[in-house]
Each structure stands twice: as structure tokens, then as C-alpha cells.
N, C-alpha and C. Protein backbone atom coordinates (compact mmCIF):
# COMPACT_ATOMS: atom_id res chain seq x y z
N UNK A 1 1.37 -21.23 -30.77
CA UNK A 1 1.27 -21.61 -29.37
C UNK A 1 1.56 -20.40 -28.49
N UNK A 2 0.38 -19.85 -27.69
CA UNK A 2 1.08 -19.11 -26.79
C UNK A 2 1.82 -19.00 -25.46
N UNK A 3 2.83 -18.52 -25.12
CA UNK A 3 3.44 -18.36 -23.90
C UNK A 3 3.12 -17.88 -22.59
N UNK A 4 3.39 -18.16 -21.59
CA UNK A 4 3.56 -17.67 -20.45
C UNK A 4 2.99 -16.16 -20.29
N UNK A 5 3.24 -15.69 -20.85
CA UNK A 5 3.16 -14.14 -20.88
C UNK A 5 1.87 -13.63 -20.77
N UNK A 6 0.74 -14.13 -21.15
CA UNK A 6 -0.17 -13.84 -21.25
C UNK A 6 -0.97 -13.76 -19.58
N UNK A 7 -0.40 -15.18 -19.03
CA UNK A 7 -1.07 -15.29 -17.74
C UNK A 7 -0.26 -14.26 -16.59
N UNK A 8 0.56 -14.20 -17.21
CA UNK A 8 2.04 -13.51 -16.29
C UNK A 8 1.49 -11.94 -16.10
N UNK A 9 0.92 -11.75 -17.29
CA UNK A 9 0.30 -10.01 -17.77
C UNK A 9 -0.51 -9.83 -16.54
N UNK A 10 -1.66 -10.90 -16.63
CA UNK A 10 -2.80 -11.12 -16.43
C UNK A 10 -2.28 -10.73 -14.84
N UNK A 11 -1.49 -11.66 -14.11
CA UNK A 11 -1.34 -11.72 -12.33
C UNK A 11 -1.01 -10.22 -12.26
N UNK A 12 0.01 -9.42 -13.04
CA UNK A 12 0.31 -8.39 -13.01
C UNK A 12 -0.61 -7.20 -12.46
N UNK A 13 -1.33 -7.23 -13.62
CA UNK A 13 -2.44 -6.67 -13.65
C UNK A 13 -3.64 -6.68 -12.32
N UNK A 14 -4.24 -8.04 -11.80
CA UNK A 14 -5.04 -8.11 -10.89
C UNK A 14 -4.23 -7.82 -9.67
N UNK A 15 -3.21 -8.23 -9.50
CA UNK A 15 -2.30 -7.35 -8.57
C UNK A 15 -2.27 -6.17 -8.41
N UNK A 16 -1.79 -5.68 -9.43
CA UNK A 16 -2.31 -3.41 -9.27
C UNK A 16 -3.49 -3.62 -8.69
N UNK A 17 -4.69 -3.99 -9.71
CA UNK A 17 -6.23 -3.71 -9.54
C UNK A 17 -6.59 -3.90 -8.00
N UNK A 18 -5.75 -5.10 -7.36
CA UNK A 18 -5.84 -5.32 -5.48
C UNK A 18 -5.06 -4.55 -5.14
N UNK A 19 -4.33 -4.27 -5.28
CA UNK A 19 -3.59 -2.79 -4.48
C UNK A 19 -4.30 -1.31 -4.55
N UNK A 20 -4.76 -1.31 -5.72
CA UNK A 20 -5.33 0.24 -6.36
C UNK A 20 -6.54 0.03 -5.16
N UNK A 21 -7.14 -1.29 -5.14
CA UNK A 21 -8.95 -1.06 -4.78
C UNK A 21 -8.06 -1.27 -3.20
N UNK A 22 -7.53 -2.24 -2.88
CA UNK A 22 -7.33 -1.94 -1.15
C UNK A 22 -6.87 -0.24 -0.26
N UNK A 23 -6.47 0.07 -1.21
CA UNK A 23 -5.97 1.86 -0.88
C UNK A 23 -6.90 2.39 -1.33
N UNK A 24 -8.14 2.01 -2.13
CA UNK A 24 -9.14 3.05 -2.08
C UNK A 24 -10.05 2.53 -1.29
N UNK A 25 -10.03 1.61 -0.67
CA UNK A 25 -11.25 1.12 0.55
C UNK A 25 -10.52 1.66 1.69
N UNK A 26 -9.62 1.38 1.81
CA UNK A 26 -8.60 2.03 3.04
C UNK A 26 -8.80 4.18 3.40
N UNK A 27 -8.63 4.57 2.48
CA UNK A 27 -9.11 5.84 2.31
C UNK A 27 -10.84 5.86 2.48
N UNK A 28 -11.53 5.84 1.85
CA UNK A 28 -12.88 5.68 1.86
C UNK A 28 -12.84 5.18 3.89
N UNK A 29 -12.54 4.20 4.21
CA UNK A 29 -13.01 3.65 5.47
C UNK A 29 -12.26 4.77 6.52
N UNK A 30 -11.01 5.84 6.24
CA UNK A 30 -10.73 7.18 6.91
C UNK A 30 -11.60 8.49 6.73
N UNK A 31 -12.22 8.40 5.26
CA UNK A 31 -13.45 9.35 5.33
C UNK A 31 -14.59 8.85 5.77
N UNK A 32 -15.08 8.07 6.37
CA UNK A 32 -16.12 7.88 7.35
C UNK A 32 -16.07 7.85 8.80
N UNK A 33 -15.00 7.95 9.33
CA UNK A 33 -14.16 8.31 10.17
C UNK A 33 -14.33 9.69 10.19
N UNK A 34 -13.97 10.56 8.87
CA UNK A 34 -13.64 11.96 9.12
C UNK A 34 -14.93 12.72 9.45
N UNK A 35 -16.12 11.62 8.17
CA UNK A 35 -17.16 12.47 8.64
C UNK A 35 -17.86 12.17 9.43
N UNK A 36 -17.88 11.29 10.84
CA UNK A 36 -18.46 11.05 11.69
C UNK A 36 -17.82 12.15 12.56
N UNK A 37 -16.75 12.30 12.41
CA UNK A 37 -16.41 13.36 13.58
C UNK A 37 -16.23 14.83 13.12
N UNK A 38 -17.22 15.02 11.89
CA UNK A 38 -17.57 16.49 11.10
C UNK A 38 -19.04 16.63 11.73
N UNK A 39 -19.71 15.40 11.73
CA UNK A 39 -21.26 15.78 12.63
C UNK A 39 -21.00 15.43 13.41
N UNK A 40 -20.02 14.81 14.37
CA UNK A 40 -20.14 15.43 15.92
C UNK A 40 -19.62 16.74 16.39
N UNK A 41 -18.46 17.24 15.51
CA UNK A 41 -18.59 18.37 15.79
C UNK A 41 -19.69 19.61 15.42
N UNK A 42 -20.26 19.15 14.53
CA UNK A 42 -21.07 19.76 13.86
C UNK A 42 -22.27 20.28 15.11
N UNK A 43 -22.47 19.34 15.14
CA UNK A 43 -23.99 18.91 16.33
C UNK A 43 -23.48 19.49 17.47
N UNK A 44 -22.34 19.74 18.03
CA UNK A 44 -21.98 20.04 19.43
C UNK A 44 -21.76 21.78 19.37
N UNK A 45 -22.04 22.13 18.54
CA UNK A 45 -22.00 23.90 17.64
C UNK A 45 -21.08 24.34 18.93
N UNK A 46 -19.97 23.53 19.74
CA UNK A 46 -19.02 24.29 20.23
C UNK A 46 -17.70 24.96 19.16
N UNK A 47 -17.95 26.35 19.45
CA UNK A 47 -16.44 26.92 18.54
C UNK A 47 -15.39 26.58 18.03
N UNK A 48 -14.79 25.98 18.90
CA UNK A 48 -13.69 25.06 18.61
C UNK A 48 -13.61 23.84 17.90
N UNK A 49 -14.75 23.50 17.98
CA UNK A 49 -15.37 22.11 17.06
C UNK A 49 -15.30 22.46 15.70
N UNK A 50 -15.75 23.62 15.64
CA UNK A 50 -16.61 23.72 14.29
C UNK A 50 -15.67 24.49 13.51
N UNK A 51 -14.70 25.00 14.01
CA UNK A 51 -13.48 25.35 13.33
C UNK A 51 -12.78 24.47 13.27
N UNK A 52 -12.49 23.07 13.76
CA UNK A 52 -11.52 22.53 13.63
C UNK A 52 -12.13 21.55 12.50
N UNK A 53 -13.68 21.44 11.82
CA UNK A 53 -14.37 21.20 11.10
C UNK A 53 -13.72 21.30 9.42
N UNK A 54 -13.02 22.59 9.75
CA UNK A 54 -12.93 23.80 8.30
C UNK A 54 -11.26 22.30 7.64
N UNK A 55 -10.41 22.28 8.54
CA UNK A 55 -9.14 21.29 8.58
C UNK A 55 -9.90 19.81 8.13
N UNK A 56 -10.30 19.15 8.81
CA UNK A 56 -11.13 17.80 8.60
C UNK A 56 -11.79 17.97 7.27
N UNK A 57 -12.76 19.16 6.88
CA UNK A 57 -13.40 18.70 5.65
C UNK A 57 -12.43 19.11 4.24
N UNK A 58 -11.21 19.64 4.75
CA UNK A 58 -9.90 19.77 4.01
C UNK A 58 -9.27 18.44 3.69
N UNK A 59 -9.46 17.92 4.69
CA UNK A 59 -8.49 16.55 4.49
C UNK A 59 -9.89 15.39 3.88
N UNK A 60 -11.21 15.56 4.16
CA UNK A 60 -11.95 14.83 3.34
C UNK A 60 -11.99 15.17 2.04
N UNK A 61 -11.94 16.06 1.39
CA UNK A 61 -11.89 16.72 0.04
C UNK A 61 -10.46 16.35 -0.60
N UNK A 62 -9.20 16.23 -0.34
CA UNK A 62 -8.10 15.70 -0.18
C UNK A 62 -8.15 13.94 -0.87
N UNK A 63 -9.05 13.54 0.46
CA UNK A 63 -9.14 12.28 0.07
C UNK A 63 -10.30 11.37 -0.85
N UNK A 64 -11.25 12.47 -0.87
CA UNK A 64 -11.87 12.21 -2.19
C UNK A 64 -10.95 12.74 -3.69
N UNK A 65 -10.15 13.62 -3.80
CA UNK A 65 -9.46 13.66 -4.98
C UNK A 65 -8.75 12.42 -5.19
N UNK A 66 -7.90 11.64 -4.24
CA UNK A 66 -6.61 10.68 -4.35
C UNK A 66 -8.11 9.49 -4.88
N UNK A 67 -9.08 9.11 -3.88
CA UNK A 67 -9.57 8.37 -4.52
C UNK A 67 -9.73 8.71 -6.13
N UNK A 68 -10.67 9.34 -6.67
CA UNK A 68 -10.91 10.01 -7.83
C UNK A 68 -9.66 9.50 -8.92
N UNK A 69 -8.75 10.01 -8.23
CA UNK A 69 -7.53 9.45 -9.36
C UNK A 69 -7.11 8.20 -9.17
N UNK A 70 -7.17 7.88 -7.94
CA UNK A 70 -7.08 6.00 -8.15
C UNK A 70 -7.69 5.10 -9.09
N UNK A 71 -9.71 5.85 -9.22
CA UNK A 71 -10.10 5.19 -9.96
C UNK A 71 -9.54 5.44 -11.13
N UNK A 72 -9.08 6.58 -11.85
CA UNK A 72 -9.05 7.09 -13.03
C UNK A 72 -7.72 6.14 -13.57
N UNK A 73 -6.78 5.90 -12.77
CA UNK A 73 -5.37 4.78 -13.03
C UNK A 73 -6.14 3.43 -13.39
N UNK A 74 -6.96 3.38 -12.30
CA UNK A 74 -7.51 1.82 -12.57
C UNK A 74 -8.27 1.60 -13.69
N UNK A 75 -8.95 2.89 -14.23
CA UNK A 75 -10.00 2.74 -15.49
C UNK A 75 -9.00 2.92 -17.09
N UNK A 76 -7.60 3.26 -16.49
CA UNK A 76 -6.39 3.37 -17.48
C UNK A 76 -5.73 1.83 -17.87
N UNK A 77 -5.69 2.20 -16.42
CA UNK A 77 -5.08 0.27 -16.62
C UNK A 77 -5.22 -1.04 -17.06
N UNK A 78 -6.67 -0.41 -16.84
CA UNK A 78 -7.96 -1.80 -17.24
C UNK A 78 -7.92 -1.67 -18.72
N UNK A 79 -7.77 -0.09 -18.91
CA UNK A 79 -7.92 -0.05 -20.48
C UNK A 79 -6.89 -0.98 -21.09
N UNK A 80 -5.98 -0.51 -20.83
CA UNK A 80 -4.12 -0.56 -21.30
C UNK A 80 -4.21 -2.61 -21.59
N UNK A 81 -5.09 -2.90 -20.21
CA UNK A 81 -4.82 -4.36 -20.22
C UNK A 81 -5.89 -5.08 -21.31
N UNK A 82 -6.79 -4.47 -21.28
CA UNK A 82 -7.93 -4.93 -22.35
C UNK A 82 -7.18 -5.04 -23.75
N UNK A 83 -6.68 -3.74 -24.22
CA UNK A 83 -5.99 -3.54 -25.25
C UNK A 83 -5.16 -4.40 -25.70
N UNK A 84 -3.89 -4.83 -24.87
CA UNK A 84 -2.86 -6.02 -24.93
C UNK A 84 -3.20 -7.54 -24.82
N UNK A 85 -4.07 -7.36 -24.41
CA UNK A 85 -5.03 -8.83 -24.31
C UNK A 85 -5.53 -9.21 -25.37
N UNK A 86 -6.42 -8.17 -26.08
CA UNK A 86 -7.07 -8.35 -27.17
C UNK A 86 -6.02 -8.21 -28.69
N UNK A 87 -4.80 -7.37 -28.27
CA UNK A 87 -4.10 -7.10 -29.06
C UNK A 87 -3.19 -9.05 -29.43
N UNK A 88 -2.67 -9.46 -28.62
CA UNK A 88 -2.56 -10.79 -28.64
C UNK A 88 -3.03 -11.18 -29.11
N UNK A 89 -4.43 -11.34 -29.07
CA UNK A 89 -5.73 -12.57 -29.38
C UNK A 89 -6.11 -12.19 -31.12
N UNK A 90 -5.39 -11.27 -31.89
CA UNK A 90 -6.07 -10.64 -32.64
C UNK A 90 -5.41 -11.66 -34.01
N UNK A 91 -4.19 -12.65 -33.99
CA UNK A 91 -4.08 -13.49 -34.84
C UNK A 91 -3.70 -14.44 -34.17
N UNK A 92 -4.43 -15.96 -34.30
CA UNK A 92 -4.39 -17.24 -34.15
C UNK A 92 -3.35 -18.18 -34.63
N UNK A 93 -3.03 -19.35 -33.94
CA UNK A 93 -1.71 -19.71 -34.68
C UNK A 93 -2.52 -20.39 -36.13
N UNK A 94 -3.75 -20.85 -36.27
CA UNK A 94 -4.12 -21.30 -37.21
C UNK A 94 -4.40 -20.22 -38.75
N UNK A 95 -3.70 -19.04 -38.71
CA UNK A 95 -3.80 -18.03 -39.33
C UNK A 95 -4.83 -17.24 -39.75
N UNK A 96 -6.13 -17.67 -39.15
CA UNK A 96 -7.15 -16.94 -39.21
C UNK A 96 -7.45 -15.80 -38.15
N UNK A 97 -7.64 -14.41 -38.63
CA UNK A 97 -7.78 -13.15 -37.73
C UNK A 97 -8.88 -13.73 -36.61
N UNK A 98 -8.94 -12.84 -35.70
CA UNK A 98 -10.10 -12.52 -34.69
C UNK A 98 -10.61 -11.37 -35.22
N UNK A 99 -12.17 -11.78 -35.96
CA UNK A 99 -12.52 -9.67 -36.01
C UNK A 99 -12.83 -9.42 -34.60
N UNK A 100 -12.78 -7.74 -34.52
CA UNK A 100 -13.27 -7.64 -33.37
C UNK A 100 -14.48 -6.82 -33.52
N UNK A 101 -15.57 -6.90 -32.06
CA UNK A 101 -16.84 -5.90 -32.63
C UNK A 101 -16.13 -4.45 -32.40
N UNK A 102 -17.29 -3.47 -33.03
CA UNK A 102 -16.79 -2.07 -32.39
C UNK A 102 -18.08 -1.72 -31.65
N UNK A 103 -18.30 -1.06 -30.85
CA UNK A 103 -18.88 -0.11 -30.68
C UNK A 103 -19.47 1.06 -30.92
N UNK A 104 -20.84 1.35 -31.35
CA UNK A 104 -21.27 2.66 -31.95
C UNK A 104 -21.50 3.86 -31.23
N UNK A 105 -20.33 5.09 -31.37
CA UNK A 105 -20.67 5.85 -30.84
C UNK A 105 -21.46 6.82 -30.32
């Protein structure tokens, strides 16, 4: 019979996965922001614009890395949770295994 634990994992889990993806929509929705105001400065080829361009596409590059590694946690996590999930499921209380498929590399 299994326990609690399994579903408990489970909330755990989709919890990160809504936090991880709301901070990467949240970022993403400040780089469209950043680069709307990289082609207006862009387009306005005033000096001051277009240097203050060089800072802004600093902080877009910035925030494409944090995304980048957000996904890379979330494609960890997902792993980590697949694993323990399946790791569970892998003997039945009726004592017969689960095979599992593999994948050909």
C-alpha cells in the first residue's frame, strides 16, 4: 500500500516547477521591456541613447543567462522527480517488478 508521500513529492515538485516558470516569465516580460527601449534608443541614434544601450543590453544578456539556468534547474528537477517516481513504482505490493522501457541512444 502506498503512502502519502508520493502525492506530497508530487505538490512539492509542481510548486518549484510554478515558482521556477513564474520567475522566468517575470524576467522574460523585463526583457521585452529592455528591448523595446534598446530600439528606441536605437532608432533615435541620439548619443546618449545609444550609449546608455551598451548598460541595457548588459542587463538583457544578464537576464537571458538567469533564465538559461532556471531552465537548466527545472530540466534537473524534472529529472530528479521522474527518477523517484519511477523509482517507487519499480516494485508493486503484489510482488511483481515494473520493467521499465529504455531508450536507444
Amino acid at each position: 500500500m502506498e503512502g502519502n508521500g508520493g502525492a506530497q513529492l508530487d505538490g512539492k515538485v509542481l510548486q518549484t516547477f510554478q515558482r521556477s516558470f513564474v520567475q522566468v516569465q517575470s524576467i522574460l516580460d523585463q526583457n521585452r521591456l529592455l528591448i523595446n527601449e534598446i530600439n528606441q534608443n536605437h532608432e533615435s541614434k541620439i548619443p546618449d541613447n545609444l550609449s546608455r544601450n551598451v548598460g541595457l543590453i548588459r542587463e538583457l544578456n544578464n537576464n537571458m543567462k538567469k533564465v538559461a539556468n532556471l531552465y537548466t534547474d527545472l530540466s534537473s528537477n524534472f529529472s530528479k522527480s521522474i527518477d523517484v517516481n519511477s523509482s517507487e513504482g519499480d516494485s508493486r505490493s503484489d510482488g511483481k517488478g515494473v520493467q521499465k522501457r529504455t531508450r536507444p541512444d
